[in-house]
Protein backbone atom coordinates (compact mmCIF):
# COMPACT_ATOMS: atom_id res chain seq x y z
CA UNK A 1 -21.56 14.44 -2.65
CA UNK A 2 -19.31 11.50 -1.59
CA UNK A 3 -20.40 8.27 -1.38
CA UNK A 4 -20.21 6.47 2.00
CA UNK A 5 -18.02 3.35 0.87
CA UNK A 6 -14.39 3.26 2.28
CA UNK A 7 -11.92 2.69 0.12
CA UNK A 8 -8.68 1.31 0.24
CA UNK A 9 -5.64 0.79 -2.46
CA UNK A 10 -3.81 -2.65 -1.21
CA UNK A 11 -1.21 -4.32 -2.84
CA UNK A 12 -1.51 -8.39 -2.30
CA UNK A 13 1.61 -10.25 -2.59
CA UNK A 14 2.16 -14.18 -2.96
CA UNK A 15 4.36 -16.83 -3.33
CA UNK A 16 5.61 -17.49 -6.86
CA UNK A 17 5.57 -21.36 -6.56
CA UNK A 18 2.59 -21.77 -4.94
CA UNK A 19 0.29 -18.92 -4.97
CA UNK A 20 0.49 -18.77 -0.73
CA UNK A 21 0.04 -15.64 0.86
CA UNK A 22 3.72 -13.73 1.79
CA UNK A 23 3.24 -12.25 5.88
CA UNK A 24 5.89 -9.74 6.21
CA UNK A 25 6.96 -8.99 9.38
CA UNK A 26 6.59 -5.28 8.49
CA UNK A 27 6.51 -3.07 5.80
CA UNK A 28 6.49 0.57 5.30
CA UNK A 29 4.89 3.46 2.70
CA UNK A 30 7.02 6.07 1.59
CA UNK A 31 5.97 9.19 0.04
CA UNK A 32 8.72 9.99 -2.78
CA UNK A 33 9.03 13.64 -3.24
CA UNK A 34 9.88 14.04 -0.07
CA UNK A 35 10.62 10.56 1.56
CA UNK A 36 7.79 11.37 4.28
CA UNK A 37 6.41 8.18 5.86
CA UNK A 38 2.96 7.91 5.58
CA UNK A 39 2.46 3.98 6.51
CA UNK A 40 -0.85 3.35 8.21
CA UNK A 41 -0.90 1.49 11.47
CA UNK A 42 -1.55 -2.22 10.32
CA UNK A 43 -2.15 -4.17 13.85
CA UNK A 44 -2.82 -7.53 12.05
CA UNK A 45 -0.13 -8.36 9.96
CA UNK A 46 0.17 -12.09 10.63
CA UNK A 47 -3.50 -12.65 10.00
CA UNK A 48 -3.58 -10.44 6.78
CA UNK A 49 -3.63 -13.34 3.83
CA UNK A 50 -1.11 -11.42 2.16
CA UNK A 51 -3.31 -7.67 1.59
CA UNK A 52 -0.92 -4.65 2.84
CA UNK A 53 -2.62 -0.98 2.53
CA UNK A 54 -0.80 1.43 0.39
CA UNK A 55 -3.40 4.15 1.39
CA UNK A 56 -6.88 4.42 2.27
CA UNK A 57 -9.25 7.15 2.65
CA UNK A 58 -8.03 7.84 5.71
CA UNK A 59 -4.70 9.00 3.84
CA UNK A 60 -6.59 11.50 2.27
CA UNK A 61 -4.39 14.60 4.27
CA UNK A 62 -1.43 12.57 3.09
CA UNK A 63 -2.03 12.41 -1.01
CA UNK A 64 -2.97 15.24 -3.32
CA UNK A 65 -5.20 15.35 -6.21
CA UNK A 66 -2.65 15.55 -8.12
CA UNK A 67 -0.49 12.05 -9.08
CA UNK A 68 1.55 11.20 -5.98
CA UNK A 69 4.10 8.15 -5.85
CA UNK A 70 4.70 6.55 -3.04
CA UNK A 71 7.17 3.67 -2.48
CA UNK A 72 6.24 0.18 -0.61
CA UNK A 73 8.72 -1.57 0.84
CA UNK A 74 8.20 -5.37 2.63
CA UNK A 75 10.12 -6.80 5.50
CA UNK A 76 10.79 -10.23 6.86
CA UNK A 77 12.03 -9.62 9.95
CA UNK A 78 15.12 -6.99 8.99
CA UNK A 79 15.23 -7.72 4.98
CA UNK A 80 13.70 -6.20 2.25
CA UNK A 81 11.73 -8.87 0.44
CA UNK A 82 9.77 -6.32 -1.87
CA UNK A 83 10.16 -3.25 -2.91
CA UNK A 84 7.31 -1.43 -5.55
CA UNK A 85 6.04 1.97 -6.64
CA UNK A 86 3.08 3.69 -7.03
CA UNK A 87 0.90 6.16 -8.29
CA UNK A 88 -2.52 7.23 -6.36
CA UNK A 89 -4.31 10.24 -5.94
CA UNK A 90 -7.45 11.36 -4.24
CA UNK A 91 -10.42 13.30 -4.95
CA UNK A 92 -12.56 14.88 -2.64
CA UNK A 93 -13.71 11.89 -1.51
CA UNK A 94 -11.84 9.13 -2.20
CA UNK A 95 -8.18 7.91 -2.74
CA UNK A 96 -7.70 5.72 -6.14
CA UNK A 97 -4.54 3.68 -7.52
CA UNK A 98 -3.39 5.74 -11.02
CA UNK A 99 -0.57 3.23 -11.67
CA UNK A 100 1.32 0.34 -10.42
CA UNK A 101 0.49 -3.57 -10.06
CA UNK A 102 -0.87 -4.83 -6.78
CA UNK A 103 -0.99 -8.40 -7.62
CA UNK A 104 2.70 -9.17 -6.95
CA UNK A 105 4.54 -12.61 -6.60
CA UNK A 106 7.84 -13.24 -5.07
């Protein structure tokens, strides 16, 4: 029985010298065994504070229950400005991060 709670697996990223949120201009999720994209559709990215989705449970389809790493990769307009990976995985419910640090400073 799954619960009804949404979750989602973010990774916030801030200034080093002052702790300020960093607004990409875009980013994008790669899976790596296969270098499939499976970014979500993020329509407020200037009014984000700094949160980007890795996945959510609406990635489900897109992660196995088994460990799956998947790259994110931040934009300002055309340069990379950070690059990390991940490990998540889902149950039958619910995706969850297995590895990786979403509190990131630039």
């Amino acid at each position: 029985m799954c619960t009804e709670e949404f979750r989602i697996v973010p990774i916030i990223i801030k200034n080093s010298s002052d702790n300020s949120p960093v607004y990409l201009t875009s980013y994008k999720v790669l899976r790596t065994n296969d270098q499939v994209d499976i970014t979500l559709p993020d329509n407020n990215l200037p009014d984000n504070s700094g949160y980007y989705t890795i996945v959510n449970d609406n990635s489900a389809g897109l992660v196995t229950n088994r460990d799956t790493e998947v790259e994110f990769t931040g934009y300002i307009n055309d340069s990379v400005v950070i690059q990390r990976k991940f490990v998540v995985r889902r149950d039958c419910c619910h995706v969850s991060l297995v590895s990786g640090e979403i509190n990131c400073f630039i």
